[in-house]
Protein backbone atom coordinates (compact mmCIF):
# COMPACT_ATOMS: atom_id res chain seq x y z
CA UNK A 1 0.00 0.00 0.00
CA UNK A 2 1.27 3.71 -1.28
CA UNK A 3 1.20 6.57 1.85
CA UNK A 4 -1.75 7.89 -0.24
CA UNK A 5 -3.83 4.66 0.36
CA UNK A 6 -2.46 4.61 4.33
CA UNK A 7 -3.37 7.94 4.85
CA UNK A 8 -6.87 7.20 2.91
CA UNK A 9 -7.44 4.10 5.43
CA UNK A 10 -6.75 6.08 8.46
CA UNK A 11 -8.87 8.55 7.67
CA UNK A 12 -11.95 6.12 6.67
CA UNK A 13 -10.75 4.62 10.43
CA UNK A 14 -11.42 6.94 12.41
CA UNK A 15 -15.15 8.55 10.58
CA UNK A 16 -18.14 7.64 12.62
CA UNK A 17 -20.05 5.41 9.69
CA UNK A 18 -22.17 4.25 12.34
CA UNK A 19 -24.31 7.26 12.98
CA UNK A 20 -25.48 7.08 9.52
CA UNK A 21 -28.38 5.53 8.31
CA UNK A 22 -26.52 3.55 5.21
CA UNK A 23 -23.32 2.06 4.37
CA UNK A 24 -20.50 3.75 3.32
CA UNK A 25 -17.31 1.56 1.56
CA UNK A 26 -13.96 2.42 1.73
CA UNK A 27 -13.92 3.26 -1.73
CA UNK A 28 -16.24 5.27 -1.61
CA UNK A 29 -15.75 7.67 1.25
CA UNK A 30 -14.70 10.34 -1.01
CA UNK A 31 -17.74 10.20 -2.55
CA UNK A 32 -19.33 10.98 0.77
CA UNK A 33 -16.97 13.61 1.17
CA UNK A 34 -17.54 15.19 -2.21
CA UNK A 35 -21.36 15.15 -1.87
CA UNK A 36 -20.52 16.86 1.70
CA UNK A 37 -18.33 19.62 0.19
CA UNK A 38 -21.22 20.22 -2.65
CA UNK A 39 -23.59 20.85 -0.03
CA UNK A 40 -21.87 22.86 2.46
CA UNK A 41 -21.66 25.13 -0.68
CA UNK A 42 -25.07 25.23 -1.73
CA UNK A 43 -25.76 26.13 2.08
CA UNK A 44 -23.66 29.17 1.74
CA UNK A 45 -25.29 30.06 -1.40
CA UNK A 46 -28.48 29.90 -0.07
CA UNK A 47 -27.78 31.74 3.35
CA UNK A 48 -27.01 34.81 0.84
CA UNK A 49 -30.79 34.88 -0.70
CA UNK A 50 -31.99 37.14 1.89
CA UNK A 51 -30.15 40.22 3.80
CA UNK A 52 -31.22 39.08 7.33
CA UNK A 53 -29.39 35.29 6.92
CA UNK A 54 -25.98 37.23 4.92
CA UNK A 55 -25.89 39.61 8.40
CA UNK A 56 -26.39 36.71 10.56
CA UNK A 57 -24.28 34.39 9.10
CA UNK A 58 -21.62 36.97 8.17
CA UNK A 59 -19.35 35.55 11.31
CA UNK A 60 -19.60 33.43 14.25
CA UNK A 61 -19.88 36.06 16.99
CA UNK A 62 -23.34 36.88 15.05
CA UNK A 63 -24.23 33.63 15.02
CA UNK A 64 -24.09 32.92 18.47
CA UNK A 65 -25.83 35.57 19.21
CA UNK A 66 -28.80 35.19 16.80
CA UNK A 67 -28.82 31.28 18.19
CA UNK A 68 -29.39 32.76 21.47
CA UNK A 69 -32.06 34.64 20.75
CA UNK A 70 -33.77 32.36 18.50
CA UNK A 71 -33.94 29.45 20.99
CA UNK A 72 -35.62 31.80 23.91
CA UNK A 73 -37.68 33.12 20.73
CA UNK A 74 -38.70 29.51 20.15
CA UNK A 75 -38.87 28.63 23.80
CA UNK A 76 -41.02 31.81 24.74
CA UNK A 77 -38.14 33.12 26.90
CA UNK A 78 -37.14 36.72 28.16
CA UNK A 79 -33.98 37.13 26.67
CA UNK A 80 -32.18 40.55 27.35
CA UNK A 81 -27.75 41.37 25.93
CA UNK A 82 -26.80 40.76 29.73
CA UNK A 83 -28.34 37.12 29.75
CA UNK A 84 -26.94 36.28 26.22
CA UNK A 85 -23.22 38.21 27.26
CA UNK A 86 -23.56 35.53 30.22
CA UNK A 87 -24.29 32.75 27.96
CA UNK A 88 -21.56 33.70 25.67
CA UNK A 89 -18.63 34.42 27.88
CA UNK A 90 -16.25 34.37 25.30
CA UNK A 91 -17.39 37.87 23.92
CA UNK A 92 -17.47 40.64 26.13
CA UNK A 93 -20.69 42.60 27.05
CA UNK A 94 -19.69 45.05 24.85
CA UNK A 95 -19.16 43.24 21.91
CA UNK A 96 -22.25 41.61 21.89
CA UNK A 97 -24.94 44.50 22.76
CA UNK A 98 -22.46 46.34 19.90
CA UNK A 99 -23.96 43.58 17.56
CA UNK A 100 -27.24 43.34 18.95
CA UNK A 101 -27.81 47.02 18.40
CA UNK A 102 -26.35 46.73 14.83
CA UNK A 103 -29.05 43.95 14.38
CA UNK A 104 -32.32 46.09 15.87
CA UNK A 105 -30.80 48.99 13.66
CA UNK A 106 -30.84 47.18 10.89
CA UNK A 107 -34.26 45.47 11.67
CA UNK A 108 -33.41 42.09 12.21
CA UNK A 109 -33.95 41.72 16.10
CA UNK A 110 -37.00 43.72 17.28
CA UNK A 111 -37.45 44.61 20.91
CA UNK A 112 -40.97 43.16 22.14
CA UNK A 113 -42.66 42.33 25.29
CA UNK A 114 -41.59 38.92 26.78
CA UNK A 115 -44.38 36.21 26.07
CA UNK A 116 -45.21 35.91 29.77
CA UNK A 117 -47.37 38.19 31.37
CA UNK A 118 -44.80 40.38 33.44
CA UNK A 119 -41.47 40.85 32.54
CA UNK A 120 -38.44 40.94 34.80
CA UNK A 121 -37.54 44.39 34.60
CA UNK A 122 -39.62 46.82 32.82
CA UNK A 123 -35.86 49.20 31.48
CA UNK A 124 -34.61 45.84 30.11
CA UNK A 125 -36.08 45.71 26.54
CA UNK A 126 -36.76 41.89 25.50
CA UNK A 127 -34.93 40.81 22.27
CA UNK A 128 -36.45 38.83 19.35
CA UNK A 129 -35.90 37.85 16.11
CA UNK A 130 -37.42 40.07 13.08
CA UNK A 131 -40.51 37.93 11.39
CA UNK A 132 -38.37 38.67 8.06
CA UNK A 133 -35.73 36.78 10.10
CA UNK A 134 -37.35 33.87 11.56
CA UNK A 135 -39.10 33.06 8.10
CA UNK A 136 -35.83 33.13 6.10
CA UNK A 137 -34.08 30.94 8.61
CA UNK A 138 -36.99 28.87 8.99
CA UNK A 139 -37.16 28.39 4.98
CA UNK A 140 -33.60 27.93 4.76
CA UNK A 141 -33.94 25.13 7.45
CA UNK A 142 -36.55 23.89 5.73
CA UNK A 143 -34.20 23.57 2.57
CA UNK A 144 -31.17 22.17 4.40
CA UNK A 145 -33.56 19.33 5.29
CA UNK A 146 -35.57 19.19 1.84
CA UNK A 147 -31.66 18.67 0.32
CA UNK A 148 -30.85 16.55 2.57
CA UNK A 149 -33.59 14.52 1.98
CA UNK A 150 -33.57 14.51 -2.15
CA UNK A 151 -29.71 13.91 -2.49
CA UNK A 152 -28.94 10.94 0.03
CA UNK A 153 -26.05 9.70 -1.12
CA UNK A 154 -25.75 6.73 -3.19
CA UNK A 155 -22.44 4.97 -1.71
């Protein structure tokens, strides 16, 4: 066996084939990782369709944050920049209501009333997701999974 063929074995070694729902051979674990690549790029394609997924998306500190948000969206959570800075320690306080404020500027968070009847503390404005924004990330979920579904691999 050449180095190239060692080095493909290892690899193929140590993937975790048995979370997937189908066999993958040796040979063909390129494939899988070709199919992979394809996708990953037709994700980043897609996340450019609308302005509100391109600013989200544009790095991971917004991502984060938008994740944050979304799930106590979802969850019908108060969610204000101190509990997401303390759920994100890695950024400072600063950084983060810096990009929150960028996002309600720009109309993709929206302050609103938490879901439950009283909130904490009437100063602290609750964060949410723009309906723009939860729609395109929704749909682009929704494509992700549609893809996903369509193009199982043949391997």
């Amino acid at each position: 066996m050449g180095k190239h063929d060692l080095r493909e074995k290892r690899i193929y070694d140590q993937l975790n084939f048995d979370k997937l729902t189908f066999k993958v051979q040796p040979d063909s674990s390129k494939t899988l990782g070709a199919n992979i690549s394809h996708f990953l790029q037709e994700i980043f394609k897609m996340r450019k369709s609308k302005p509100s997924l391109t600013w989200c998306f544009a790095n991971i500190k917004r991502v984060k944050i938008f994740l944050q948000i979304f799930h106590a969206n979802e969850a019908g959570l108060e969610i204000y920049k101190e509990e997401i800075a303390k759920n994100i320690p890695e950024y400072s306080y600063k950084t983060i209501a810096k990009i929150i404020d960028d996002g309600i500027e720009n109309g993709y968070f929206v302050l609103l009333s938490p879901d439950t009847l009283i909130g904490k503390d009437g100063k602290i404005k609750n964060i949410r997701p723009s309906e723009e924004l939860v729609v395109a990330f929704l749909n682009i979920s929704i494509e992700i999974i549609s893809h996903i579904d369509k193009h199982k691999p043949n391997i």
